[in-house]
Protein backbone atom coordinates (compact mmCIF):
# COMPACT_ATOMS: atom_id res chain seq x y z
CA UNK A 1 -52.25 -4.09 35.62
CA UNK A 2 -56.24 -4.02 36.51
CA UNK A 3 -58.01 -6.69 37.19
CA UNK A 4 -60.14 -6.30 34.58
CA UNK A 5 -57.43 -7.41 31.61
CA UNK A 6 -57.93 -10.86 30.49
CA UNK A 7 -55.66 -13.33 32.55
CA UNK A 8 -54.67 -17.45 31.99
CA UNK A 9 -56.64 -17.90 35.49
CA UNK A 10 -57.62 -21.48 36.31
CA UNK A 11 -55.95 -23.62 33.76
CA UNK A 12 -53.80 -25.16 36.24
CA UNK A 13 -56.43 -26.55 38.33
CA UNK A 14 -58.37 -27.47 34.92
CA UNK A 15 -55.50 -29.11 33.39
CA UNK A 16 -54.94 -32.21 35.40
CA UNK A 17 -58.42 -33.29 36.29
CA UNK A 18 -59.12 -33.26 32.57
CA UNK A 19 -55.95 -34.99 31.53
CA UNK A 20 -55.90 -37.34 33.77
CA UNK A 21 -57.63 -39.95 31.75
CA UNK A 22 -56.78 -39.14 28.26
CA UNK A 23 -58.78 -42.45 26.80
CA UNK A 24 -61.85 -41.48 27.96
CA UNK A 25 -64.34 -39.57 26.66
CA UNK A 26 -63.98 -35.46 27.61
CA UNK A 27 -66.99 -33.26 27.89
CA UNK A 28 -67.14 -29.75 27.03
CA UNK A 29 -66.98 -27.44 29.54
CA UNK A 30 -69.09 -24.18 30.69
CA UNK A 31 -69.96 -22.36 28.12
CA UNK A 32 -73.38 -24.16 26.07
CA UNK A 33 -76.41 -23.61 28.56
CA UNK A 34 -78.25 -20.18 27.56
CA UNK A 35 -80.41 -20.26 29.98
CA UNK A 36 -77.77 -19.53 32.49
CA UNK A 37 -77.50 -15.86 33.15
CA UNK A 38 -73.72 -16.53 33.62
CA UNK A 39 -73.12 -17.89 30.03
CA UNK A 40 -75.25 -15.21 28.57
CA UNK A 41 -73.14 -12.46 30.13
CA UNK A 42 -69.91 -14.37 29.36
CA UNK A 43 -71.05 -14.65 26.04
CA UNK A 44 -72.23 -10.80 25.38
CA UNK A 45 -69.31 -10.24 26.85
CA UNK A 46 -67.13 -12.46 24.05
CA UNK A 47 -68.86 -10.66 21.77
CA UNK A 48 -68.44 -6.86 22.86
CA UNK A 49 -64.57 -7.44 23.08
CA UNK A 50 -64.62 -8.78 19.34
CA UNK A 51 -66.52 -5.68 18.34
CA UNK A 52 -65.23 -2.74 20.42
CA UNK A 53 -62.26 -3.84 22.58
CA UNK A 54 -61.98 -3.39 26.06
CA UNK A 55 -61.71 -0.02 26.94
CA UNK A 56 -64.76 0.52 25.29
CA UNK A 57 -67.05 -2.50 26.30
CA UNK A 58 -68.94 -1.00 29.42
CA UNK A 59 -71.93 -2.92 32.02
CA UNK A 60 -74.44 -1.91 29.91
CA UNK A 61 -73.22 -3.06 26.61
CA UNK A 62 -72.91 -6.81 27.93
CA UNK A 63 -76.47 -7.05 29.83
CA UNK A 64 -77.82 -5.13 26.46
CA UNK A 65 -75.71 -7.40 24.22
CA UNK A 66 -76.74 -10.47 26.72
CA UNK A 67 -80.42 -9.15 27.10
CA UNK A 68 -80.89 -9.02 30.70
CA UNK A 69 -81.02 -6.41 32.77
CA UNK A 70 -78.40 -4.29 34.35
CA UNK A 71 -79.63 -5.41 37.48
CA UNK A 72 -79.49 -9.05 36.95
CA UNK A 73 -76.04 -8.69 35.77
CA UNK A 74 -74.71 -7.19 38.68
CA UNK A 75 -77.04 -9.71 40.90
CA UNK A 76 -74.76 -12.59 38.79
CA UNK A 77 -71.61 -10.62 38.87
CA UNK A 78 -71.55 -8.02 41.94
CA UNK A 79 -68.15 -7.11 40.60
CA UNK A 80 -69.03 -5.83 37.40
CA UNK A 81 -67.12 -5.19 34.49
CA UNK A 82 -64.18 -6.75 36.23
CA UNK A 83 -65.96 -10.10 37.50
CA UNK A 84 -67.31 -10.88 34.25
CA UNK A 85 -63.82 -10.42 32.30
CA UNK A 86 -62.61 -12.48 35.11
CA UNK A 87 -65.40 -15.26 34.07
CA UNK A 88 -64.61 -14.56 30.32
CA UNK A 89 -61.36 -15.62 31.39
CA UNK A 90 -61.78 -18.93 33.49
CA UNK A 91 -64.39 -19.75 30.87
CA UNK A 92 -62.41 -19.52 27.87
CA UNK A 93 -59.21 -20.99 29.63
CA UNK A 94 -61.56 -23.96 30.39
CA UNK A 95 -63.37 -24.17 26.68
CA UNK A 96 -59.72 -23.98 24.82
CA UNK A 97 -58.30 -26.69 27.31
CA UNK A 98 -61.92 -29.09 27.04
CA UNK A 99 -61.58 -29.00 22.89
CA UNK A 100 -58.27 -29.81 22.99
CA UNK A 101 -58.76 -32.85 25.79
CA UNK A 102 -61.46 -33.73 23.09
CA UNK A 103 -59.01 -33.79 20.14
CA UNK A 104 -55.92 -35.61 22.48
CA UNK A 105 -58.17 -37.88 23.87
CA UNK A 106 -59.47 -39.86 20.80
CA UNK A 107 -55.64 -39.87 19.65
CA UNK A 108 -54.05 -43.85 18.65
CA UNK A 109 -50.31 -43.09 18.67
CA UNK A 110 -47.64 -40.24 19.75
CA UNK A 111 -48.06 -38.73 16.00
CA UNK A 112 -51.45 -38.36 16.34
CA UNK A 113 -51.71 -36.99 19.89
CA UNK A 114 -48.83 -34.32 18.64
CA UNK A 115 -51.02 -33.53 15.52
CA UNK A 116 -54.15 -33.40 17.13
CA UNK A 117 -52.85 -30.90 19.58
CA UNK A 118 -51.02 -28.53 17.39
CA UNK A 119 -53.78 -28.49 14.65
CA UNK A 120 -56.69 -28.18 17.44
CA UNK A 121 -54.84 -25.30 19.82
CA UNK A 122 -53.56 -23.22 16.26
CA UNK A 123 -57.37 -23.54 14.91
CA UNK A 124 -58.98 -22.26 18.24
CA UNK A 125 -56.66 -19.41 19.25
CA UNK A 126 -55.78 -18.24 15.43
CA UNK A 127 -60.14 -18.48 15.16
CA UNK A 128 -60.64 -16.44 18.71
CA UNK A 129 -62.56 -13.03 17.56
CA UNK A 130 -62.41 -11.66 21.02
CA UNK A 131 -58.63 -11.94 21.27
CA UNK A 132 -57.64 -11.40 17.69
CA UNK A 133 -59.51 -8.20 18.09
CA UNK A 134 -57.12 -7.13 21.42
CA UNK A 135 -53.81 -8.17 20.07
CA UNK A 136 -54.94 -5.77 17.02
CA UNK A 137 -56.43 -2.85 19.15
CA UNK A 138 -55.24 -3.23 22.59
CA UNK A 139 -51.82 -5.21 22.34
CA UNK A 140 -51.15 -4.47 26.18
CA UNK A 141 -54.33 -6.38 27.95
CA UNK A 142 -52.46 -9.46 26.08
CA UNK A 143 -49.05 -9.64 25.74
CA UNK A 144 -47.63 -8.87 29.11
CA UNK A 145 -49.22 -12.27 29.79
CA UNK A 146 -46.82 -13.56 27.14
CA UNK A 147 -43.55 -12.53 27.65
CA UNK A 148 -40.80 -13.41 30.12
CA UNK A 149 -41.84 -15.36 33.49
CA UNK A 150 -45.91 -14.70 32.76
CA UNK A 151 -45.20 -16.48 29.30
CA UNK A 152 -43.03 -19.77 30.81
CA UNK A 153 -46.56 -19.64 33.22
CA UNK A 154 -48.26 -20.14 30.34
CA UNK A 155 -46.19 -22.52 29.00
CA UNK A 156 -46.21 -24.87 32.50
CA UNK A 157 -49.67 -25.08 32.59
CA UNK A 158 -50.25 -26.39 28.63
CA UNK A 159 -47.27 -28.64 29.33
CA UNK A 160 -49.21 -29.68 32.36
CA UNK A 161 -52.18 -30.24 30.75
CA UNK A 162 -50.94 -32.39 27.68
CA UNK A 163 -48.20 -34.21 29.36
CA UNK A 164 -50.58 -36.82 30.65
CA UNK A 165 -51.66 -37.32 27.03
CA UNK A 166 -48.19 -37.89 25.84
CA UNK A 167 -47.18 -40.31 28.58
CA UNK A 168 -49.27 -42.89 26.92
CA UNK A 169 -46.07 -43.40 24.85
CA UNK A 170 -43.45 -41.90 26.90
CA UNK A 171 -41.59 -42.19 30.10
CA UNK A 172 -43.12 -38.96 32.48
CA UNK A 173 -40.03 -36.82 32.16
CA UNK A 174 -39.66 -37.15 28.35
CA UNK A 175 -43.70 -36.46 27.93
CA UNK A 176 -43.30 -33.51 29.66
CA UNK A 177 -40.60 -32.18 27.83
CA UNK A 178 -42.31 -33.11 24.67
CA UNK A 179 -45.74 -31.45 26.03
CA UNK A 180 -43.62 -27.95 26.46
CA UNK A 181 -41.82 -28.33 23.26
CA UNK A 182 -45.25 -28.66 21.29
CA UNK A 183 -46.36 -25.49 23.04
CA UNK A 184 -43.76 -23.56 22.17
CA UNK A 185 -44.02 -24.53 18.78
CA UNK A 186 -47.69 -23.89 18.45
CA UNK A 187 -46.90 -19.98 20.21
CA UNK A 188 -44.00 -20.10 17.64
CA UNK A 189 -45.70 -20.51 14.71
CA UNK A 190 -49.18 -18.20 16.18
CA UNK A 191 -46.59 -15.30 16.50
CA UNK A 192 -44.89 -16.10 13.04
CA UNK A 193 -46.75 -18.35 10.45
CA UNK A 194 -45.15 -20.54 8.01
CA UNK A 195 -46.83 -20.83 4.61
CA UNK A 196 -44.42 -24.18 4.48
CA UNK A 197 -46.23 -25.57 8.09
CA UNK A 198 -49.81 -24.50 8.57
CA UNK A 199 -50.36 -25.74 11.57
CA UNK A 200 -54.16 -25.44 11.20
CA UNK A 201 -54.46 -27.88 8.87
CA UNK A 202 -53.61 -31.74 9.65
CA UNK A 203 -51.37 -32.12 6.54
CA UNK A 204 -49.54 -29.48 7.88
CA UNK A 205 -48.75 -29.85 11.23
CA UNK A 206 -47.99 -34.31 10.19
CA UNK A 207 -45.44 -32.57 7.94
CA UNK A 208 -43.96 -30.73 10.94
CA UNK A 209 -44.17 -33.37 13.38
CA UNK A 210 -42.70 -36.15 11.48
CA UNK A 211 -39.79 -33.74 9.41
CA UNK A 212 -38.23 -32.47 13.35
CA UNK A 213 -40.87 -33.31 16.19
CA UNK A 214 -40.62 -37.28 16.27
CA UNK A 215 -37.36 -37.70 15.84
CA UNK A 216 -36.40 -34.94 18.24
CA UNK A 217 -38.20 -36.96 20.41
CA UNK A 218 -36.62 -40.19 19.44
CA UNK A 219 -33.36 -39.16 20.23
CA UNK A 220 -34.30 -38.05 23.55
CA UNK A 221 -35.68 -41.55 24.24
CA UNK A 222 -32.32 -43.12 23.08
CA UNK A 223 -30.53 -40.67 25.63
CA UNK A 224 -32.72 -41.62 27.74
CA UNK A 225 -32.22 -45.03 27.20
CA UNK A 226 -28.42 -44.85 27.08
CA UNK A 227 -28.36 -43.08 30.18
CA UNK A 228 -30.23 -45.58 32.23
CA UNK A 229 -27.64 -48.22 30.49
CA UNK A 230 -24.74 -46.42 32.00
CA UNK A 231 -26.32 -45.96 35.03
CA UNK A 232 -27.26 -49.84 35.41
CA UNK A 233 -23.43 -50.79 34.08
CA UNK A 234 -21.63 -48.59 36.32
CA UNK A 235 -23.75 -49.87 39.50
CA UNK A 236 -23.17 -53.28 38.00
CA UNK A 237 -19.32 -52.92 37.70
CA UNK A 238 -19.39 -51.45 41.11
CA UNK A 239 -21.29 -53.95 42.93
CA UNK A 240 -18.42 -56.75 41.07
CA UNK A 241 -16.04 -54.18 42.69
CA UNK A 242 -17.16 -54.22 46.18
CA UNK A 243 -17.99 -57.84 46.10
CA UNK A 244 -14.05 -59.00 45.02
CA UNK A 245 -12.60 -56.35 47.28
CA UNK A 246 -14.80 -57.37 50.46
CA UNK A 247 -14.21 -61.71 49.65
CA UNK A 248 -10.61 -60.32 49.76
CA UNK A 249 -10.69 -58.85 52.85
CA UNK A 250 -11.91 -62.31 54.38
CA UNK A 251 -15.48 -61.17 54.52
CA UNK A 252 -18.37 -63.36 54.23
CA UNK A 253 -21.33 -61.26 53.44
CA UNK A 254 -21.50 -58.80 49.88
């Protein structure tokens, strides 16, 4: 595909520096300085992909829509068209991933972190001009970046980035698994909304979370926990096992 189409580019190298201390307070990133050439092109460029697509957006529409020359944008971006779609990219990758660090971050328990999340990623993406407009008009710059091993790509790096938050109430491999299983649901439920879970709305997504999310969680922490139980009784039983066999044997040591 060209390198022009909109690709998740850069998340993975966001994710963990942001998530790494969920407590603290996250700052939005790149995208509120106008006097930055760069944010004015990215931003033009936002704009002419909610209005006329793609295929249609050309140089000049962005430095008119930005209003700078078409000099200065190709002094900023010597790549053209293709370096600033790349920038649109990284930049929104790193706005979506900042607002929801925001939301995670000022979280007080696993329900709320799960909430926040869900309502936070449905309300940005389902509120995203620019790529509302492409699914509509030009289906194929987006959704070979959802399906099949581009899609579980996707899915690694939000389950990357919201793991961190989760592990403030779980063991590492279960906030993981609950990190991907929220994704999915909030791709889920963007594909197919549910007049019975609107996920945009807080009252919403609690409903979800505490009706299957929670306790699907809760019984993998009782697996969890049983399994480390067998684990410690078995070594237990063997140690006893060893330890009669070896005073049997005349040994002195265990």
């Amino acid at each position: 595909m060209p390198r022009a189409e909109l690709q998740v580019v850069g998340a993975r190298e966001l994710g963990p520096s942001v998530a790494a201390q969920p407590t603290a307070t996250v700052v939005h990133l790149g995208a509120d300085d106008q006097t930055s050439p760069r944010v004015r092109v990215v931003d033009a460029a936002l704009v002419c992909l909610a209005r006329q697509g793609l295929a249609k957006t050309t140089v000049d529409d962005i430095a008119r829509q930005a209003g700078v020359s078409r000099a200065t944008l190709y002094r900023t971006f010597p790549g053209g068209k293709d370096a600033v779609l790349a920038a649109v990219s990284e930049t929104e990758v790193a706005r979506f991933f900042s607002a929801l660090g925001v939301a995670m971050g000022e979280a007080k328990d696993l329900e709320d972190v799960l909430v926040a999340g869900m309502v936070e990623a449905t309300r940005y993406l389902s509120s995203h001009e620019a790529l509302l407009n492409l699914l509509a008009r030009e289906p194929g710059v987006v959704l070979p970046h959802l399906a099949f091993a581009r899609m579980d790509r996707v899915l690694r790096v939000a389950s990357d980035f919201c793991a961190p938050f989760f592990a403030r109430w779980l063991e590492p491999d279960q906030a993981a698994r609950a990190a991907e299983w929220a994704a999915r649901i909030v791709m889920s439920y963007l594909a197919c909304p549910s007049e019975r879970f609107d996920l945009s709305r807080p009252e919403g997504a609690r409903a979800l979370v505490d009706q299957y999310v929670l306790p699907g969680i809760q019984a993998q922490r009782i697996r969890g926990g049983a399994s480390t139980a067998r684990f410690r009784t078995t070594r237990s039983t063997t140690t006893k096992k060893t330890t009669t066999t070896t005073r049997r044997n005349g040994a002195t040591t265990t």
